[in-house]
Protein backbone atom coordinates (compact mmCIF):
# COMPACT_ATOMS: atom_id res chain seq x y z
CA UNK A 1 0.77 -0.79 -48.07
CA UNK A 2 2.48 -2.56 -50.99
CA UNK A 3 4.23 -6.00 -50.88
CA UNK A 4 6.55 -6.51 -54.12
CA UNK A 5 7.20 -10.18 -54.18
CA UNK A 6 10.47 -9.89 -56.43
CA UNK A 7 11.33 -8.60 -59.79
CA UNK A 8 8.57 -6.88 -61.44
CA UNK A 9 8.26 -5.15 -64.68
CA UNK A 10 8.60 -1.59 -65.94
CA UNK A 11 5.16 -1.12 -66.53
CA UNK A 12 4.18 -2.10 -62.58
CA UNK A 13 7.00 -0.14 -61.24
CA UNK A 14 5.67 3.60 -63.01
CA UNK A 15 2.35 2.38 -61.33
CA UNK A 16 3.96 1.62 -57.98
CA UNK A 17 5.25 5.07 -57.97
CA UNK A 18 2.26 6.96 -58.49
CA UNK A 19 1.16 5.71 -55.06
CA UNK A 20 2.89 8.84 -52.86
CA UNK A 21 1.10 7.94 -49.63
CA UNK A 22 1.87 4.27 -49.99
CA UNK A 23 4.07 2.08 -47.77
CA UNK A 24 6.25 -0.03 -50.72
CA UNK A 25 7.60 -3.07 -49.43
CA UNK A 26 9.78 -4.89 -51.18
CA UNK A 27 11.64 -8.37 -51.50
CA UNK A 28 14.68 -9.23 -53.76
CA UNK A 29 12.44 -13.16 -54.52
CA UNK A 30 9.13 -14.44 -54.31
CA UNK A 31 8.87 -15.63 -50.46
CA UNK A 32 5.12 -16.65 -51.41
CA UNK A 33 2.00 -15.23 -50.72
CA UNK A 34 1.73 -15.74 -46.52
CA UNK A 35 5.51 -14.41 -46.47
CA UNK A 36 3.90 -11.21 -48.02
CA UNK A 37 0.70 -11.22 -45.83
CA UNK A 38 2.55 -11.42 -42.54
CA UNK A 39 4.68 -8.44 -43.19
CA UNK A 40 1.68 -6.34 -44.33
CA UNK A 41 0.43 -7.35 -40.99
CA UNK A 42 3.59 -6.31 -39.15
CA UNK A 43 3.47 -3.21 -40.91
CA UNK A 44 -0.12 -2.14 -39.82
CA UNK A 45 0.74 -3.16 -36.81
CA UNK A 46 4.04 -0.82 -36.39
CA UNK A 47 1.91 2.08 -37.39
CA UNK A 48 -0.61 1.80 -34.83
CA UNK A 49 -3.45 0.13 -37.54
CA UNK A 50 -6.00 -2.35 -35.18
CA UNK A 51 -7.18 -3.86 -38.33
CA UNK A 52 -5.85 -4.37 -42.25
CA UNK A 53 -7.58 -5.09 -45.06
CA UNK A 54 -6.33 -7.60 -47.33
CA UNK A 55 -6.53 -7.56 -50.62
CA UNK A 56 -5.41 -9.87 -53.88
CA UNK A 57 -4.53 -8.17 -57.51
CA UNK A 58 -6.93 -10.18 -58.87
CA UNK A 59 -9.87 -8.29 -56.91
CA UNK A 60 -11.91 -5.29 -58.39
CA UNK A 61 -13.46 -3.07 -54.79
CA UNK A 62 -15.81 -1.02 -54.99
CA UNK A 63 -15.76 1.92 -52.83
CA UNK A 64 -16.42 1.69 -49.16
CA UNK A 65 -15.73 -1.83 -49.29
CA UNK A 66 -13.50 -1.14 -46.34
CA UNK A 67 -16.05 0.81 -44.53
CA UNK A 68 -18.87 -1.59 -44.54
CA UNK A 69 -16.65 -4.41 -43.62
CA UNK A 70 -15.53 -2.19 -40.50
CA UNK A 71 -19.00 -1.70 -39.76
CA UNK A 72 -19.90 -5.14 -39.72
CA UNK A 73 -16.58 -5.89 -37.27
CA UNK A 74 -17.49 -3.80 -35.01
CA UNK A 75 -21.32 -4.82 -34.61
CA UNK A 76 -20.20 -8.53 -34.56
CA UNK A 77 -17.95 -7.64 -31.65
CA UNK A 78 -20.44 -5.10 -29.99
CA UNK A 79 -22.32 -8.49 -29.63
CA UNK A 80 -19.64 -10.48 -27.77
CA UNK A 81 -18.29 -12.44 -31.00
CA UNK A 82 -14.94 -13.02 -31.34
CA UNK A 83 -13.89 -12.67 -35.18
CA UNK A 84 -10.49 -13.97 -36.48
CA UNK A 85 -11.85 -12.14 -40.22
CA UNK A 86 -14.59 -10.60 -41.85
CA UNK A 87 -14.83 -11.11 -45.43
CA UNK A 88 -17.15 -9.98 -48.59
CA UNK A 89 -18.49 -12.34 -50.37
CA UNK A 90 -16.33 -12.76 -54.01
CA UNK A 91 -18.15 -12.96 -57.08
CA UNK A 92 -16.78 -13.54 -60.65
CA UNK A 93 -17.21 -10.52 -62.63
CA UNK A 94 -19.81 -10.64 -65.50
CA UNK A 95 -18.90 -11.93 -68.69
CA UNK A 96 -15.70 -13.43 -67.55
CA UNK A 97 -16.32 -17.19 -67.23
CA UNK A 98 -14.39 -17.31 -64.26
CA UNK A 99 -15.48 -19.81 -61.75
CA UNK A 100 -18.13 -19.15 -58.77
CA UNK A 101 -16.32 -20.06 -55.27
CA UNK A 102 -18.29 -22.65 -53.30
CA UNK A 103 -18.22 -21.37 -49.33
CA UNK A 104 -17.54 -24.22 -46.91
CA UNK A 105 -20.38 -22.87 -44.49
CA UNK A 106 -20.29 -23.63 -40.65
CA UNK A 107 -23.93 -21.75 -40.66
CA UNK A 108 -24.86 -20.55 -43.56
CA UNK A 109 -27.82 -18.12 -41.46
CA UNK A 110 -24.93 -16.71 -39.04
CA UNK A 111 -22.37 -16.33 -41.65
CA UNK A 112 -20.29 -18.72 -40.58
CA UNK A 113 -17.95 -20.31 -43.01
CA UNK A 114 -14.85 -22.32 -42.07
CA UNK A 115 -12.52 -19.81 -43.42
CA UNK A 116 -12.41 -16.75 -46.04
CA UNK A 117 -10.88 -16.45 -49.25
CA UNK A 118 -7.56 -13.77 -48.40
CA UNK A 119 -8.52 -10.86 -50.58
CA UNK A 120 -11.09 -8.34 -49.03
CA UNK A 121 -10.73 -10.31 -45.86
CA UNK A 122 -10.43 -7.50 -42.65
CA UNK A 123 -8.35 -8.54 -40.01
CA UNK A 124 -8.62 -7.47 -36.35
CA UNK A 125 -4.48 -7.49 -35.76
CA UNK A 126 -5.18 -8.48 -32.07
CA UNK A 127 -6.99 -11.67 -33.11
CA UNK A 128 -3.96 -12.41 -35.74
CA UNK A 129 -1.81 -11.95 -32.84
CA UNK A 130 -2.84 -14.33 -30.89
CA UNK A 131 -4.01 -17.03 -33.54
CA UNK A 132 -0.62 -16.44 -35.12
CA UNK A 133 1.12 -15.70 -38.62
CA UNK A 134 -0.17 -17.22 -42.02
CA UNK A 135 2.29 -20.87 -43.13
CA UNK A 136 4.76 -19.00 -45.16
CA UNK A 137 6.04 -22.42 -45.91
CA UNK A 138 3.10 -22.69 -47.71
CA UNK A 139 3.61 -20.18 -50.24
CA UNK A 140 0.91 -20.17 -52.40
CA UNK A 141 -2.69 -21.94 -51.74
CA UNK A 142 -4.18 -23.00 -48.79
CA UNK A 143 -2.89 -20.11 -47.00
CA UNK A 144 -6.54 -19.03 -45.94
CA UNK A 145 -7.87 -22.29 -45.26
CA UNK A 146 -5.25 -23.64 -42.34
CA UNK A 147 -5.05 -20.03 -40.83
CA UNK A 148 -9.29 -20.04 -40.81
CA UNK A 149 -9.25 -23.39 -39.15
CA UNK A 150 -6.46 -22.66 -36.90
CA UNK A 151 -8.68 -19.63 -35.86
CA UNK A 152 -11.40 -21.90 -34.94
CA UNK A 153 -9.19 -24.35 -32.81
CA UNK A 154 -8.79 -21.17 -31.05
CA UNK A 155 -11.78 -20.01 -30.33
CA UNK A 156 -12.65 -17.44 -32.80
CA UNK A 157 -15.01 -17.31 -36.16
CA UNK A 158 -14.20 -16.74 -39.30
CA UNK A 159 -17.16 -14.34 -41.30
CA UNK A 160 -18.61 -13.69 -44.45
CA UNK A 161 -21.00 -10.96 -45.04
CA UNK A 162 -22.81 -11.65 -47.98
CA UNK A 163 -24.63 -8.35 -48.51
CA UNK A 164 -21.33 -6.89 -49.08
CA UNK A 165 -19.50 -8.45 -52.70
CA UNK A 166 -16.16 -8.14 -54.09
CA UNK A 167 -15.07 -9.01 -57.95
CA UNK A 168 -12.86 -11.60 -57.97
CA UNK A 169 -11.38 -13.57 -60.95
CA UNK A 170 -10.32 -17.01 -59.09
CA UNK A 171 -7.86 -18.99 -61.13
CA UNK A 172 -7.73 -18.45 -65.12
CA UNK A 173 -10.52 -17.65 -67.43
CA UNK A 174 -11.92 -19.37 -70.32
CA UNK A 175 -14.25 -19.65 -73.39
CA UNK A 176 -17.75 -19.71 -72.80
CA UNK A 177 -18.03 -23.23 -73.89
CA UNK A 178 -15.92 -24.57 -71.22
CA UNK A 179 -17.38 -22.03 -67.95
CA UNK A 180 -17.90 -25.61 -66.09
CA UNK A 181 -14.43 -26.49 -66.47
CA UNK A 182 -13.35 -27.53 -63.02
CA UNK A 183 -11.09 -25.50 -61.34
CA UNK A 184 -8.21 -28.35 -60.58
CA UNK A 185 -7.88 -27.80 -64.64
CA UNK A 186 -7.92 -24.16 -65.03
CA UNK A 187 -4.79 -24.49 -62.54
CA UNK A 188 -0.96 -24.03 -64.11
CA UNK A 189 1.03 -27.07 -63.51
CA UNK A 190 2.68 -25.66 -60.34
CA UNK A 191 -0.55 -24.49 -59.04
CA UNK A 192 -1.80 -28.19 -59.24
CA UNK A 193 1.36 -28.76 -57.18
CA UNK A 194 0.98 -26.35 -54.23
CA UNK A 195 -2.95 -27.34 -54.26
CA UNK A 196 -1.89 -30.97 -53.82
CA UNK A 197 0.63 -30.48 -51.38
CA UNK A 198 -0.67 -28.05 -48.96
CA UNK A 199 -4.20 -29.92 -48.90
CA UNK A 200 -2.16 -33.20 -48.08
CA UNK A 201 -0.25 -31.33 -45.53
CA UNK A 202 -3.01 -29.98 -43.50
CA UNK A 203 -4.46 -33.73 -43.39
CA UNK A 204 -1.61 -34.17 -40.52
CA UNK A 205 -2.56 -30.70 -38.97
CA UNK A 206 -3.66 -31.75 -34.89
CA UNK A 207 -6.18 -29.35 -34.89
CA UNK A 208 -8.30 -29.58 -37.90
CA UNK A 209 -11.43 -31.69 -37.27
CA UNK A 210 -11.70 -35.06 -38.42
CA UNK A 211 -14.76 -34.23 -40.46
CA UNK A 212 -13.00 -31.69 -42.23
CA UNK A 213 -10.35 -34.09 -43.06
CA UNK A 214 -12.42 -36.63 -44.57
CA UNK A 215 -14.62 -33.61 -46.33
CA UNK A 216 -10.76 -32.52 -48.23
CA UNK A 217 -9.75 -36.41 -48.42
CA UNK A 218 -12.66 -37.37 -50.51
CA UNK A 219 -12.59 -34.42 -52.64
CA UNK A 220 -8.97 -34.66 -53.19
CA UNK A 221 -9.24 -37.76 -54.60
CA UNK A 222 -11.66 -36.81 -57.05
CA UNK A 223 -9.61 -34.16 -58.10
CA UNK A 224 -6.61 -35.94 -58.41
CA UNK A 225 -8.17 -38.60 -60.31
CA UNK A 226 -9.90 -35.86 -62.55
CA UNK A 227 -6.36 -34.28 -63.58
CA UNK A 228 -4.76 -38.10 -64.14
CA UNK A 229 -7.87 -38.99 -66.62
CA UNK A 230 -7.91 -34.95 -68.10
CA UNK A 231 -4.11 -35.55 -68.82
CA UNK A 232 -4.10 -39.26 -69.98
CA UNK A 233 -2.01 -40.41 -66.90
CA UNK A 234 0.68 -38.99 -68.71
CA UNK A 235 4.02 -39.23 -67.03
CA UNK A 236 4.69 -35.91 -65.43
CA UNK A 237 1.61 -35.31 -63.96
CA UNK A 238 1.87 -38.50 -62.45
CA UNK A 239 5.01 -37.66 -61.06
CA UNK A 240 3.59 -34.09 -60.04
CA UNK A 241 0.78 -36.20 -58.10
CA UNK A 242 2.85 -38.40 -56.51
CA UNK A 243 5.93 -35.67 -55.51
CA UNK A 244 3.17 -33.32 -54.06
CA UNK A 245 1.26 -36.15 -51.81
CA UNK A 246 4.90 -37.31 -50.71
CA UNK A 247 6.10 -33.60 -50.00
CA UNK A 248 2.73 -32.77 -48.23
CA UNK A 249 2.66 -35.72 -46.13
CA UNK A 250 6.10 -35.46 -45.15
CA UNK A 251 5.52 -31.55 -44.60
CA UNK A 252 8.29 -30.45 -46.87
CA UNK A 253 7.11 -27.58 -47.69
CA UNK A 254 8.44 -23.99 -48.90
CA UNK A 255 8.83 -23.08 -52.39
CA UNK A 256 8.17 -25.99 -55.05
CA UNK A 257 11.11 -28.40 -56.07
CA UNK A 258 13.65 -27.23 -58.93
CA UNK A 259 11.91 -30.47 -61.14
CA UNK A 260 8.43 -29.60 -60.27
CA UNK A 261 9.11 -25.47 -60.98
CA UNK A 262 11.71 -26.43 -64.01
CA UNK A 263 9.16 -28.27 -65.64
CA UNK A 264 5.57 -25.84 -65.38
């Protein structure tokens, strides 16, 4: 199952169409990414699927990555668990100087984490049933995070099994000489937005703990602050800052502001 989210190219569409046994799906904009991951869900669902594998275009699998993540469902559950997702563990590929994603580990001997990355996560479509759809009106970034704690607030765990790895190429690539480049400045400009905003947003969420709100608070901060001195406190990123806070806090969310988009 495909999800085309808006115009595409020439070159994707001749791909698209060597795909005979796919499912395309198609919309005339972008609706963002959790607009595209609920109707992939929807989709699996409607044909009978109990779980769907997720997966980013930015991921290389290997195969039976979907076979060993099954695996690993189903002995998890065999045992009683109750699993919102079970996810790979994402690696940059070799050579690449993309950067390494940090897990934020509930139990790091369990496999606990406090949500997955999206791509080569395997859903059980009864848990996303009943924790509920991804925040369209997030649209990009973030996506994973509220929907893993949400999970939690609801009872269920969120996995990673780290025997099993997926390349991944997390945000934009660089020289060699700058592979320690923080990610907040590998970002686009409108990336920085929807990073801002979203992480501001789920400050005000009811059920996300308090210590995972000062964890993101402090950390935001230093980011923020990071971008302001990387950029010179220039004017636009200031007002990016401050429009993204405001917009987060005031959960106005949805796809980013003519200005903000206009100007990245």
């Amino acid at each position: 199952m495909i999800f085309v989210n808006g115009p595409i190219d020439e070159a994707s569409e001749r791909l698209i169409a060597t795909f005979e046994n796919a499912l395309i799906i198609r919309s005339a904009e972008n609706q963002g990414l959790g607009f595209g991951l609920n109707r992939l869900v929807e989709a699996a669902r409607d044909e009978g699927a109990s779980q769907i594998l997720l997966m980013d275009q930015d991921s290389t699998p290997q195969p039976g990555l979907a076979a060993r993540l099954a695996g690993v469902l189903a002995s998890r559950q065999a045992q009683g668990r109750r699993l919102a997702v079970v996810g790979p563990r994402l690696v940059p590929p070799h050579g690449e100087n993309y950067r390494r994603l940090r897990y934020a580990w509930r139990d790091k001997a369990e496999g606990t984490v406090y949500f997955t990355p999206t791509s080569g996560s395997l859903v059980p479509i009864a848990a996303w049933n009943e924790i509920g759809p991804f925040r369209a009106e997030y649209f990009i970034d973030g996506i994973d995070v509220e929907w893993g704690l949400r999970a939690f607030g609801k009872g269920y765990d969120s996995l990673v099994a780290s025997e099993i790895t997926l390349d991944h190429r997390w945000g934009e690539p660089t020289a060699a000489c700058e592979a320690r480049t923080p990610q907040i400045l590998r970002y686009p400009r409108l990336r920085c937005f929807f990073y801002i905003r979203n992480s501001a947003a789920m400050l005000r969420l009811p059920y996300v703990a308090p210590v995972w709100k000062l964890k993101v608070s402090g950390r935001l901060a230093m980011q923020i602050g990071l971008l302001l001195f990387s950029r010179r406190f220039g004017w636009e990123t200031r007002q990016l800052v401050w429009r993204a806070l405001r917009d987060g806090w005031h959960n106005r969310l949805g796809a980013a502001p003519a200005e903000i988009a206009a100007s990245s």
